[in-house]
C-alpha atoms as a PDB file:
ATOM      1  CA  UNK A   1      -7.816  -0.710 -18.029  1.00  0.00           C
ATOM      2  CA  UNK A   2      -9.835  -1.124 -14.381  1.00  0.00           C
ATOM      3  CA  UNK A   3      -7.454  -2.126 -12.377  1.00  0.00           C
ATOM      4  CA  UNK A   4      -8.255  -4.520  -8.756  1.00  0.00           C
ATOM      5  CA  UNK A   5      -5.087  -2.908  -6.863  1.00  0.00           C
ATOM      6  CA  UNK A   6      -3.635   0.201  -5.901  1.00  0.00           C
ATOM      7  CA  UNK A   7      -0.466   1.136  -7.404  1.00  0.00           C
ATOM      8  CA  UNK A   8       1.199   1.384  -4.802  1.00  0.00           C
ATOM      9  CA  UNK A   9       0.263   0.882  -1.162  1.00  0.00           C
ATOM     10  CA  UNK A  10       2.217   2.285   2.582  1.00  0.00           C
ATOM     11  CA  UNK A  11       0.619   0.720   5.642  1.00  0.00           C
ATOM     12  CA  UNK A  12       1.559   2.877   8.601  1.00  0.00           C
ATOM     13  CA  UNK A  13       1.200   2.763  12.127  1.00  0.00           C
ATOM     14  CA  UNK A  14       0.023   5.297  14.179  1.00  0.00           C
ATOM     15  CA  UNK A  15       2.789   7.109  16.299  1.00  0.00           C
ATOM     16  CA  UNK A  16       3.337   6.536  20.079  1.00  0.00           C
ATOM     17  CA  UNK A  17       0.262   7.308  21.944  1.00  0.00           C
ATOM     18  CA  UNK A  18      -0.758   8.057  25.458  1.00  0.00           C
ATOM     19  CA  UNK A  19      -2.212   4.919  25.362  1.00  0.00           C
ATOM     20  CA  UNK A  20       1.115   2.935  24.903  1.00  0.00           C
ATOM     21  CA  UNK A  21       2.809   4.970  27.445  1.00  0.00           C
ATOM     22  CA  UNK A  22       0.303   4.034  30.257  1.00  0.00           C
ATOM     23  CA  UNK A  23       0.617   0.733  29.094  1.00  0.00           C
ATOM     24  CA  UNK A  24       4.413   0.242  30.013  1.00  0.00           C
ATOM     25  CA  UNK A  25       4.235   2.148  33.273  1.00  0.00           C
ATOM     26  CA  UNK A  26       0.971  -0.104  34.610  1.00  0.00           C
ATOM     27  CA  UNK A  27       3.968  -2.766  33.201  1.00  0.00           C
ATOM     28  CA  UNK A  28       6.156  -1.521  35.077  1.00  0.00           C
ATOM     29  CA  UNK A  29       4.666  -0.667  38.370  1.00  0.00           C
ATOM     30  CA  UNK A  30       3.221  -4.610  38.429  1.00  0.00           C
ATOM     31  CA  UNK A  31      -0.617  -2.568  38.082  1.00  0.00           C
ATOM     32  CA  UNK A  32      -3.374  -5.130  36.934  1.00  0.00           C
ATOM     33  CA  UNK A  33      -4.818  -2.418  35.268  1.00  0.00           C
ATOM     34  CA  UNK A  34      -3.958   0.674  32.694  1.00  0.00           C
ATOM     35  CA  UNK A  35      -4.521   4.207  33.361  1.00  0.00           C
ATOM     36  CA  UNK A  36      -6.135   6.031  30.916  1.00  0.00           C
ATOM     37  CA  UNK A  37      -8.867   8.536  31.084  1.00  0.00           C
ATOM     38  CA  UNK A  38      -9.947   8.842  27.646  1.00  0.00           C
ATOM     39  CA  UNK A  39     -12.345   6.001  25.267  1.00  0.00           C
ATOM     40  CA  UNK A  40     -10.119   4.084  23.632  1.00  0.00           C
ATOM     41  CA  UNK A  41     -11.234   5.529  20.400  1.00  0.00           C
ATOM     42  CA  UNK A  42      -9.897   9.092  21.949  1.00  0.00           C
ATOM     43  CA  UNK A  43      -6.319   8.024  23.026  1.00  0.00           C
ATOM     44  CA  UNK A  44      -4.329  10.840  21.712  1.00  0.00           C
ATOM     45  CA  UNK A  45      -0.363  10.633  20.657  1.00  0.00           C
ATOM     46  CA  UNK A  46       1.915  11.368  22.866  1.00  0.00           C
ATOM     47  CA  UNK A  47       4.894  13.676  22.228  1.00  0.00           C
ATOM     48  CA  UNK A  48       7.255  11.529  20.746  1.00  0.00           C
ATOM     49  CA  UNK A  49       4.583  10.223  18.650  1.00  0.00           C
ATOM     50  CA  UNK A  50       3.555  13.496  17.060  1.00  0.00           C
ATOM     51  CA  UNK A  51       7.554  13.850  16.442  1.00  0.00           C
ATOM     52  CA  UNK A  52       7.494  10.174  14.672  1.00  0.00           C
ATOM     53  CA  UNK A  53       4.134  11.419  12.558  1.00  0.00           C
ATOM     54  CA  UNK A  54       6.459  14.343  11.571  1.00  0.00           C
ATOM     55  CA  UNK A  55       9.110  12.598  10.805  1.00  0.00           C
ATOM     56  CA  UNK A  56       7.652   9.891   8.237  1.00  0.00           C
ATOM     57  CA  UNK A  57       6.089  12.964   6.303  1.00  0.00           C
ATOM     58  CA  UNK A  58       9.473  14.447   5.947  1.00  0.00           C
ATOM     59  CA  UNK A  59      10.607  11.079   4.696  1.00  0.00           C
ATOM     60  CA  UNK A  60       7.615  11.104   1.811  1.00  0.00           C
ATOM     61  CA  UNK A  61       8.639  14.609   1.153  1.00  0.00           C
ATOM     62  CA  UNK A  62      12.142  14.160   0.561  1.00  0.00           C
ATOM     63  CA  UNK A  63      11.154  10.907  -2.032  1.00  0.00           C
ATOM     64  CA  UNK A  64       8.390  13.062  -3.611  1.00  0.00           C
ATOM     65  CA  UNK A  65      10.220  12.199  -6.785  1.00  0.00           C
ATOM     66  CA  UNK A  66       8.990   8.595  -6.342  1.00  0.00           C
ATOM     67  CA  UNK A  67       5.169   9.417  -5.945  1.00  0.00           C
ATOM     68  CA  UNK A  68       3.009  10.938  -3.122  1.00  0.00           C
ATOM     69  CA  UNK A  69      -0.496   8.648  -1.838  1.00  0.00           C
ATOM     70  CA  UNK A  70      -3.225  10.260  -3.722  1.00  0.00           C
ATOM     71  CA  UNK A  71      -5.448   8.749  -1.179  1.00  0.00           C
ATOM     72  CA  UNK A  72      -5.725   8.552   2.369  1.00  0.00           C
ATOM     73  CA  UNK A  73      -7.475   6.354   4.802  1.00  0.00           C
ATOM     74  CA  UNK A  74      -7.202   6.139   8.412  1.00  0.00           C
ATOM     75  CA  UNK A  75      -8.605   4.396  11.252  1.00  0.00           C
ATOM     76  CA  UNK A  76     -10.742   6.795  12.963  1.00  0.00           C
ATOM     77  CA  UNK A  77      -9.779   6.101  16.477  1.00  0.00           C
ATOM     78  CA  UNK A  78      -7.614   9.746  17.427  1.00  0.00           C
ATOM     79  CA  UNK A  79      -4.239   8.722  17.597  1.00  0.00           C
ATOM     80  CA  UNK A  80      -4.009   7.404  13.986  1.00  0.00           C
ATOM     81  CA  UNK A  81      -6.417  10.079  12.454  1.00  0.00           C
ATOM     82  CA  UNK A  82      -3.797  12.501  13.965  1.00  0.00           C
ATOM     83  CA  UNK A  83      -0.959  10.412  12.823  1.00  0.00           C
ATOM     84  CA  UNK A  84      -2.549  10.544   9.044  1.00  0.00           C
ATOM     85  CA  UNK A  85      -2.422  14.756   9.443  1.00  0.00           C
ATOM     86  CA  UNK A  86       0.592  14.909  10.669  1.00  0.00           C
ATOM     87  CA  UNK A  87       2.304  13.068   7.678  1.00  0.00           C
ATOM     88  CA  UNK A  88      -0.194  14.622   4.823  1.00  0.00           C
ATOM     89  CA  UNK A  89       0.707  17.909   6.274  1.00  0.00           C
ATOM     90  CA  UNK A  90       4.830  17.318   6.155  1.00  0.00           C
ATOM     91  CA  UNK A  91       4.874  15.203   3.290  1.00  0.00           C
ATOM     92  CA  UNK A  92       3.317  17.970   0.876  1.00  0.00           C
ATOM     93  CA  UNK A  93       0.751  15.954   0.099  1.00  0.00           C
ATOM     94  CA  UNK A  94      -2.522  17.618   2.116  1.00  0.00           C
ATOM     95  CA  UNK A  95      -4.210  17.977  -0.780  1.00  0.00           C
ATOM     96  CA  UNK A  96      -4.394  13.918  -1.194  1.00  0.00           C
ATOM     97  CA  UNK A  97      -8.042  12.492  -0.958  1.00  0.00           C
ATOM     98  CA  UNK A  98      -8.637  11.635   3.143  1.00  0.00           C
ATOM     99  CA  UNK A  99     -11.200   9.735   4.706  1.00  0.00           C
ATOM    100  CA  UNK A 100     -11.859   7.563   7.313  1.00  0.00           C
ATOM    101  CA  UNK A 101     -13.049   4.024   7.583  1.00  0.00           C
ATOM    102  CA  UNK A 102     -14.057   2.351  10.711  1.00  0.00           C
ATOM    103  CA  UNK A 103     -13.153  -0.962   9.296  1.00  0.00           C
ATOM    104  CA  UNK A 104      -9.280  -0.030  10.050  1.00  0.00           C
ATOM    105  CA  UNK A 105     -10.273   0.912  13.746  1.00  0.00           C
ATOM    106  CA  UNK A 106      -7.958  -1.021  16.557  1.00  0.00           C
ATOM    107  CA  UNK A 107      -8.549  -4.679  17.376  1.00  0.00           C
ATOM    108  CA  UNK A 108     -11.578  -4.942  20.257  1.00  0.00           C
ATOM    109  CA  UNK A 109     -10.775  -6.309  23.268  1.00  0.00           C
ATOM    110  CA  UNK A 110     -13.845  -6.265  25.541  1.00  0.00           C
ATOM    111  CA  UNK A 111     -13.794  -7.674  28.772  1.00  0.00           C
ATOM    112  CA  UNK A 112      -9.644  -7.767  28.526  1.00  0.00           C
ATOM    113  CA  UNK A 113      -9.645  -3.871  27.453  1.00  0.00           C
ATOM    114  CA  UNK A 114      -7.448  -1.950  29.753  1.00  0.00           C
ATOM    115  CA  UNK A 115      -6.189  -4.779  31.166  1.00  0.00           C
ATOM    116  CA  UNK A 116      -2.250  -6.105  31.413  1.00  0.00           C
ATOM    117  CA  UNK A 117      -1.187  -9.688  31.489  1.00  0.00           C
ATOM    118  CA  UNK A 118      -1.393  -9.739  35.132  1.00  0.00           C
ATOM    119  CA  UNK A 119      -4.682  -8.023  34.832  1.00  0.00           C
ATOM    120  CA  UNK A 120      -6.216 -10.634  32.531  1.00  0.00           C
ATOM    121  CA  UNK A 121      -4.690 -13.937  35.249  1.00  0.00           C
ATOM    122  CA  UNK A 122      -6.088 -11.839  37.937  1.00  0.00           C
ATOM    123  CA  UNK A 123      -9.659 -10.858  36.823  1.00  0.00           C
ATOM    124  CA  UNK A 124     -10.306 -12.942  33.968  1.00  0.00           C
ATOM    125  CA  UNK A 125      -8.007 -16.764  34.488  1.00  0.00           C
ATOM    126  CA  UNK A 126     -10.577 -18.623  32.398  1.00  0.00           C
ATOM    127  CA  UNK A 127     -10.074 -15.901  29.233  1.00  0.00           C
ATOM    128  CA  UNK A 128      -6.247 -16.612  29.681  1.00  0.00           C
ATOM    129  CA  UNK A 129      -6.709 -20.417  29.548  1.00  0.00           C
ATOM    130  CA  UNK A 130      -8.936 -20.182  26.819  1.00  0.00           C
ATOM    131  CA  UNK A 131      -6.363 -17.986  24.444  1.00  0.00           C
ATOM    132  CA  UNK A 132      -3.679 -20.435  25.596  1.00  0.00           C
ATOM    133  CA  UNK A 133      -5.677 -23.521  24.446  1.00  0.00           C
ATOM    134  CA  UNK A 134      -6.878 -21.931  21.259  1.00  0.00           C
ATOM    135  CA  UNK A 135      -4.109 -19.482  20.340  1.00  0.00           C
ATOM    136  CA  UNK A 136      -4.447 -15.534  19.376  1.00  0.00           C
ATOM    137  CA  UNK A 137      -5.866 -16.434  16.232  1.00  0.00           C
ATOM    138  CA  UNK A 138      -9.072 -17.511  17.226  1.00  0.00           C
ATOM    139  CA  UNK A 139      -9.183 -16.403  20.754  1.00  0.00           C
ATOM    140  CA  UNK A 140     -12.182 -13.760  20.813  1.00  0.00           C
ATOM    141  CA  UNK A 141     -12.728 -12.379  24.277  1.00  0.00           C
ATOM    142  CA  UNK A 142     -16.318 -11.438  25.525  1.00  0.00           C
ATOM    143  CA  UNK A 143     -17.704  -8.229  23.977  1.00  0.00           C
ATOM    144  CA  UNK A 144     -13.867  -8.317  21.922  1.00  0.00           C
ATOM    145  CA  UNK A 145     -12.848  -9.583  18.771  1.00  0.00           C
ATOM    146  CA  UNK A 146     -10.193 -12.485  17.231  1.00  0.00           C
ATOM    147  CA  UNK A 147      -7.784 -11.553  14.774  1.00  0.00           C
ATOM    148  CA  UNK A 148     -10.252 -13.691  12.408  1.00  0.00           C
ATOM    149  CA  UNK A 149     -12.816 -10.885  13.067  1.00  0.00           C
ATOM    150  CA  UNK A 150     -10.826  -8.431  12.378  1.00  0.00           C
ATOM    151  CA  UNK A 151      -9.522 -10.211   9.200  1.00  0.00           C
ATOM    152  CA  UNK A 152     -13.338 -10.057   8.322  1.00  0.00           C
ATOM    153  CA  UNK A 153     -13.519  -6.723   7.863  1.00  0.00           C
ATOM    154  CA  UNK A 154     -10.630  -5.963   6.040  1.00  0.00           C
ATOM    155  CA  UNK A 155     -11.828  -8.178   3.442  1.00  0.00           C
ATOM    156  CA  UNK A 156     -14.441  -5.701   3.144  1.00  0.00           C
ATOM    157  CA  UNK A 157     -12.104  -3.110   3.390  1.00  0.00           C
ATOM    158  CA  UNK A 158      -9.364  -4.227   0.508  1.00  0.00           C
ATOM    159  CA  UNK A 159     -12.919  -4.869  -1.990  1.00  0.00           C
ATOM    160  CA  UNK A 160     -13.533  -1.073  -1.284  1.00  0.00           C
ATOM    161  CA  UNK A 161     -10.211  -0.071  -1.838  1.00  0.00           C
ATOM    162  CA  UNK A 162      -9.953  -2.327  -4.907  1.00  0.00           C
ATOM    163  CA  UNK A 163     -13.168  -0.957  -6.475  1.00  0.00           C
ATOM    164  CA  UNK A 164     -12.627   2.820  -5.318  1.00  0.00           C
ATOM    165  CA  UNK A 165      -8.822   3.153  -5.821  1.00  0.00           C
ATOM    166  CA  UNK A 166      -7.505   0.805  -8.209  1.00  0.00           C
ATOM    167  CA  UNK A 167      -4.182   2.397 -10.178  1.00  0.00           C
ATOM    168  CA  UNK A 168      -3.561   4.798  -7.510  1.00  0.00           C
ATOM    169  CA  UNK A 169      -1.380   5.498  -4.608  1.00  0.00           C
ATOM    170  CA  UNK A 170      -2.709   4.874  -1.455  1.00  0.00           C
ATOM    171  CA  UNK A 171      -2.021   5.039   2.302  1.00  0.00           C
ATOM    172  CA  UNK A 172      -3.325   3.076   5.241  1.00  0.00           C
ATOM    173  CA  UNK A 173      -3.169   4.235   9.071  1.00  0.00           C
ATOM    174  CA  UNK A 174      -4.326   2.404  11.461  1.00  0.00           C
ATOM    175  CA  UNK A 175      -3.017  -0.151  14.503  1.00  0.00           C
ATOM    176  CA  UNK A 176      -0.507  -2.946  14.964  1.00  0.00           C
ATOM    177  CA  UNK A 177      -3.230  -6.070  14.915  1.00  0.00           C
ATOM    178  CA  UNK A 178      -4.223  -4.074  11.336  1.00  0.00           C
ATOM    179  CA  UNK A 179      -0.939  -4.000   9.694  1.00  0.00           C
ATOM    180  CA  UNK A 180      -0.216  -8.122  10.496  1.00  0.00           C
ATOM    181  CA  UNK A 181      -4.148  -9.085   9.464  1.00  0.00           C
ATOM    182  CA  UNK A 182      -3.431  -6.722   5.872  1.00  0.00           C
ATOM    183  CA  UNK A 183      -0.461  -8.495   5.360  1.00  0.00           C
ATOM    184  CA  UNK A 184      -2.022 -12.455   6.179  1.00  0.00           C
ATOM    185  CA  UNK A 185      -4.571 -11.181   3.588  1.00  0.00           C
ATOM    186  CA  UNK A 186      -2.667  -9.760   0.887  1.00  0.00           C
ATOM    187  CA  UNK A 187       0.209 -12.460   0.852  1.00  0.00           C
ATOM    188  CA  UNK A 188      -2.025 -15.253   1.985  1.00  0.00           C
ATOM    189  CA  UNK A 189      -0.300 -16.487   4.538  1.00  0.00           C
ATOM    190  CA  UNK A 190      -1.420 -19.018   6.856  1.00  0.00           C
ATOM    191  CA  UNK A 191      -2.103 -18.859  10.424  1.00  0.00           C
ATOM    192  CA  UNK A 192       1.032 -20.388  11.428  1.00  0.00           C
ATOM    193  CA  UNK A 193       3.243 -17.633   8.758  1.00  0.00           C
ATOM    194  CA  UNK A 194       1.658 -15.007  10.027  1.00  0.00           C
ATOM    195  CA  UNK A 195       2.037 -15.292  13.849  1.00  0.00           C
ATOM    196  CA  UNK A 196       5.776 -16.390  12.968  1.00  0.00           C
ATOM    197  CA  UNK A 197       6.104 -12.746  11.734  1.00  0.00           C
ATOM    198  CA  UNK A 198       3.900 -11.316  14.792  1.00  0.00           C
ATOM    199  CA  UNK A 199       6.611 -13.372  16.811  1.00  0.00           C
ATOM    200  CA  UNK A 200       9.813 -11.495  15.219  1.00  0.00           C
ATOM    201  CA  UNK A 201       8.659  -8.361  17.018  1.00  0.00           C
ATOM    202  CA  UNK A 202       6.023  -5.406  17.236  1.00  0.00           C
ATOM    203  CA  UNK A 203       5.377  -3.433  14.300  1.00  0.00           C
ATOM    204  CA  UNK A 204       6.705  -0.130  15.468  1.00  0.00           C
ATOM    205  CA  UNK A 205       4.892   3.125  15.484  1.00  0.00           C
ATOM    206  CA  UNK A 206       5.126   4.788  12.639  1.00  0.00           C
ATOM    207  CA  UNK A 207       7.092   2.197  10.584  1.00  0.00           C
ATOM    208  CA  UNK A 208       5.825   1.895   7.225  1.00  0.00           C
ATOM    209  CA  UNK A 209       5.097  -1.718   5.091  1.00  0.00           C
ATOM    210  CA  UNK A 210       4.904  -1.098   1.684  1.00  0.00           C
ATOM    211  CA  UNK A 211       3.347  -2.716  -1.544  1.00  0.00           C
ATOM    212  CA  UNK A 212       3.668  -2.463  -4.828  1.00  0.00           C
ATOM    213  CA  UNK A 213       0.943  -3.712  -7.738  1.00  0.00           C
ATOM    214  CA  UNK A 214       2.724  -6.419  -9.975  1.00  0.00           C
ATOM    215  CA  UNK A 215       1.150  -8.552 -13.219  1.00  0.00           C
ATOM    216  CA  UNK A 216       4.024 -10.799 -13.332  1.00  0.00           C
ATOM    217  CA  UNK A 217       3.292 -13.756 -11.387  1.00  0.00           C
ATOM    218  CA  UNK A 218      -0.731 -13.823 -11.066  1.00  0.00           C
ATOM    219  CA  UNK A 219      -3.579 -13.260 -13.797  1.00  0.00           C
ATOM    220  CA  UNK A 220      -4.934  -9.744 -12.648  1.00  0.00           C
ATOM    221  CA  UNK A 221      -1.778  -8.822 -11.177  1.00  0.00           C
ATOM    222  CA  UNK A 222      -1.259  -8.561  -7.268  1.00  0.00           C
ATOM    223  CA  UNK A 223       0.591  -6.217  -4.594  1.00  0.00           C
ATOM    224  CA  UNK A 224       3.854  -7.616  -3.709  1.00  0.00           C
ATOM    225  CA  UNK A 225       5.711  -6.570  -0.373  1.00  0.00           C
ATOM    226  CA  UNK A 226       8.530  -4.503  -0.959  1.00  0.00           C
ATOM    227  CA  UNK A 227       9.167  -3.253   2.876  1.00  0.00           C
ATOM    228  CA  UNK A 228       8.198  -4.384   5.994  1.00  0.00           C
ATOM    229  CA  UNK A 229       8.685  -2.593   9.622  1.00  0.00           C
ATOM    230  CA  UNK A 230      10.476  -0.208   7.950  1.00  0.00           C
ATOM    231  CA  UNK A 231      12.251   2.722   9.930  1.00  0.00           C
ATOM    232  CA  UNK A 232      14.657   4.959   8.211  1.00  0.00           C
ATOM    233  CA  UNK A 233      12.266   7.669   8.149  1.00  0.00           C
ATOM    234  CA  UNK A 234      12.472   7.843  12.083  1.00  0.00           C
ATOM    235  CA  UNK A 235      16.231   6.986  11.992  1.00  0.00           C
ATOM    236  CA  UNK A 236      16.923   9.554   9.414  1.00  0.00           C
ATOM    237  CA  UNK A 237      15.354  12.189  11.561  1.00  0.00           C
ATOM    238  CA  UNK A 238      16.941  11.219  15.108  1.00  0.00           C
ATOM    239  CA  UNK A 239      13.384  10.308  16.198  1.00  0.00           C
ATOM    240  CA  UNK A 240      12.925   7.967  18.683  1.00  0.00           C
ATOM    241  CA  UNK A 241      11.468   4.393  18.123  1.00  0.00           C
ATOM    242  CA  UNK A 242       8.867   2.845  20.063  1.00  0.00           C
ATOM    243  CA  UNK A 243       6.964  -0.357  19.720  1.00  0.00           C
ATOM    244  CA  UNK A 244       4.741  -2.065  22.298  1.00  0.00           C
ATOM    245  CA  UNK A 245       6.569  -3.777  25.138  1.00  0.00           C
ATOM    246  CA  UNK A 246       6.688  -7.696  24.303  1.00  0.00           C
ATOM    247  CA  UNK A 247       4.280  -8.949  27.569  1.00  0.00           C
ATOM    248  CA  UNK A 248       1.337  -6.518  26.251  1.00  0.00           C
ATOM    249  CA  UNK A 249       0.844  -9.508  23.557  1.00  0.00           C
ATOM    250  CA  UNK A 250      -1.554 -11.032  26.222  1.00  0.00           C
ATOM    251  CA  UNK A 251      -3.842  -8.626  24.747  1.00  0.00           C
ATOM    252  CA  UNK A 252      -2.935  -8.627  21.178  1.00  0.00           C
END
């Protein structure tokens, strides 16, 4: 039997990052602008994030029992590539099929990149008038993307995984915008449903969502959520938790 979904699927975010850190000190210190001297695409983790990559492998080690991904694909952008080592290599599952896909790669922001909320009213006041009149949805900054471009591509993105990986284990790591946009496609949610979620909180680094392939309720079965934000593998190893601070959602 060909089968359209994985078996199972874990959708991870990347661990704490430089990035994230310079984020909430510009936050703090009032800066328009965030400090970082590497390309986006070359933010590395921080400390505590290696220690949260470490952590969640531990966690798929211990519930090796259950099943281990057979598959791997990250976001190439350095901070999740590294995250996606970190856990293949404690989880005792390096030997799992890895690759990366540029389709998972963090939302674009162009114009706003590097910017904070203050930033953005500051440099760029018609970009935050136009996100307020047509919401985060469908706001696409100049040289940046919307959430429905990013959507976009990970329609492209579940086909290949469909058509490549169907029956087997898989797991995704890539960036906060990523995990919401997976979900809004695989339970077709609305706009509205979706933000509602993206309200509740931050998808923290290194939390895990997880889906599992069903035939029950749809003809060619589907992937049904079966955790969401989920961090016991942190808590169970004392690391710490970290999420993005709530006024960086100008940019997200």
């Amino acid at each position: 039997m060909q089968y359209r979904w994985p078996r199972r699927l874990w959708i991870v975010r990347h661990g704490e990052s430089t990035g994230n850190v310079a984020r909430q000190a510009a936050i703090d210190a009032g800066s328009p602008e965030i400090n970082i001297d590497h390309r986006d695409i070359d933010v590395p983790l921080s400390p505590r994030g290696e220690t949260q990559a470490v952590a969640l492998g531990r966690w798929f080690a211990r519930n090796s029992a259950d099943g281990l991904p057979e598959v791997v694909l990250t976001s190439p952008y350095a901070r999740a590539h590294a995250t996606a080592r970190l856990i293949t290599q404690h989880g005792g599952f390096s030997d799992a099929e890895f690759s990366a896909d540029e389709r998972l790669r963090e939302k674009e922001f162009g114009v706003l990149d590097r910017l904070t909320t203050a930033g953005i009213q500051e440099r760029f006041p018609e970009q935050a008038r136009f996100r307020s009149l047509l919401g985060k949805f469908y706001h696409r900054p100049p040289a940046g993307e919307s959430w429905c471009d990013v959507i976009l591509r990970l329609r492209s993105f579940m086909d290949t995984v469909g058509l490549h990986h169907g029956g087997q284990d898989v797991l995704v790591v890539s960036h906060q915008v990523v995990v919401l946009c997976l979900r809004y496609l695989l339970e077709r949610l609305s706009e509205e449903e979706i933000l509602e979620i993206d309200r509740e909180g931050d998808v923290a680094n290194c939390s895990v969502t997880q889906y599992e392939f069903s035939e029950m309720r749809r003809k060619g079965g589907e992937l049904l959520l079966k955790k969401y934000n989920f961090l016991a593998p942190l808590h169970e190893e004392r690391a710490p938790v970290t999420a993005e601070p709530p006024v960086a959602d100008a940019l997200r």
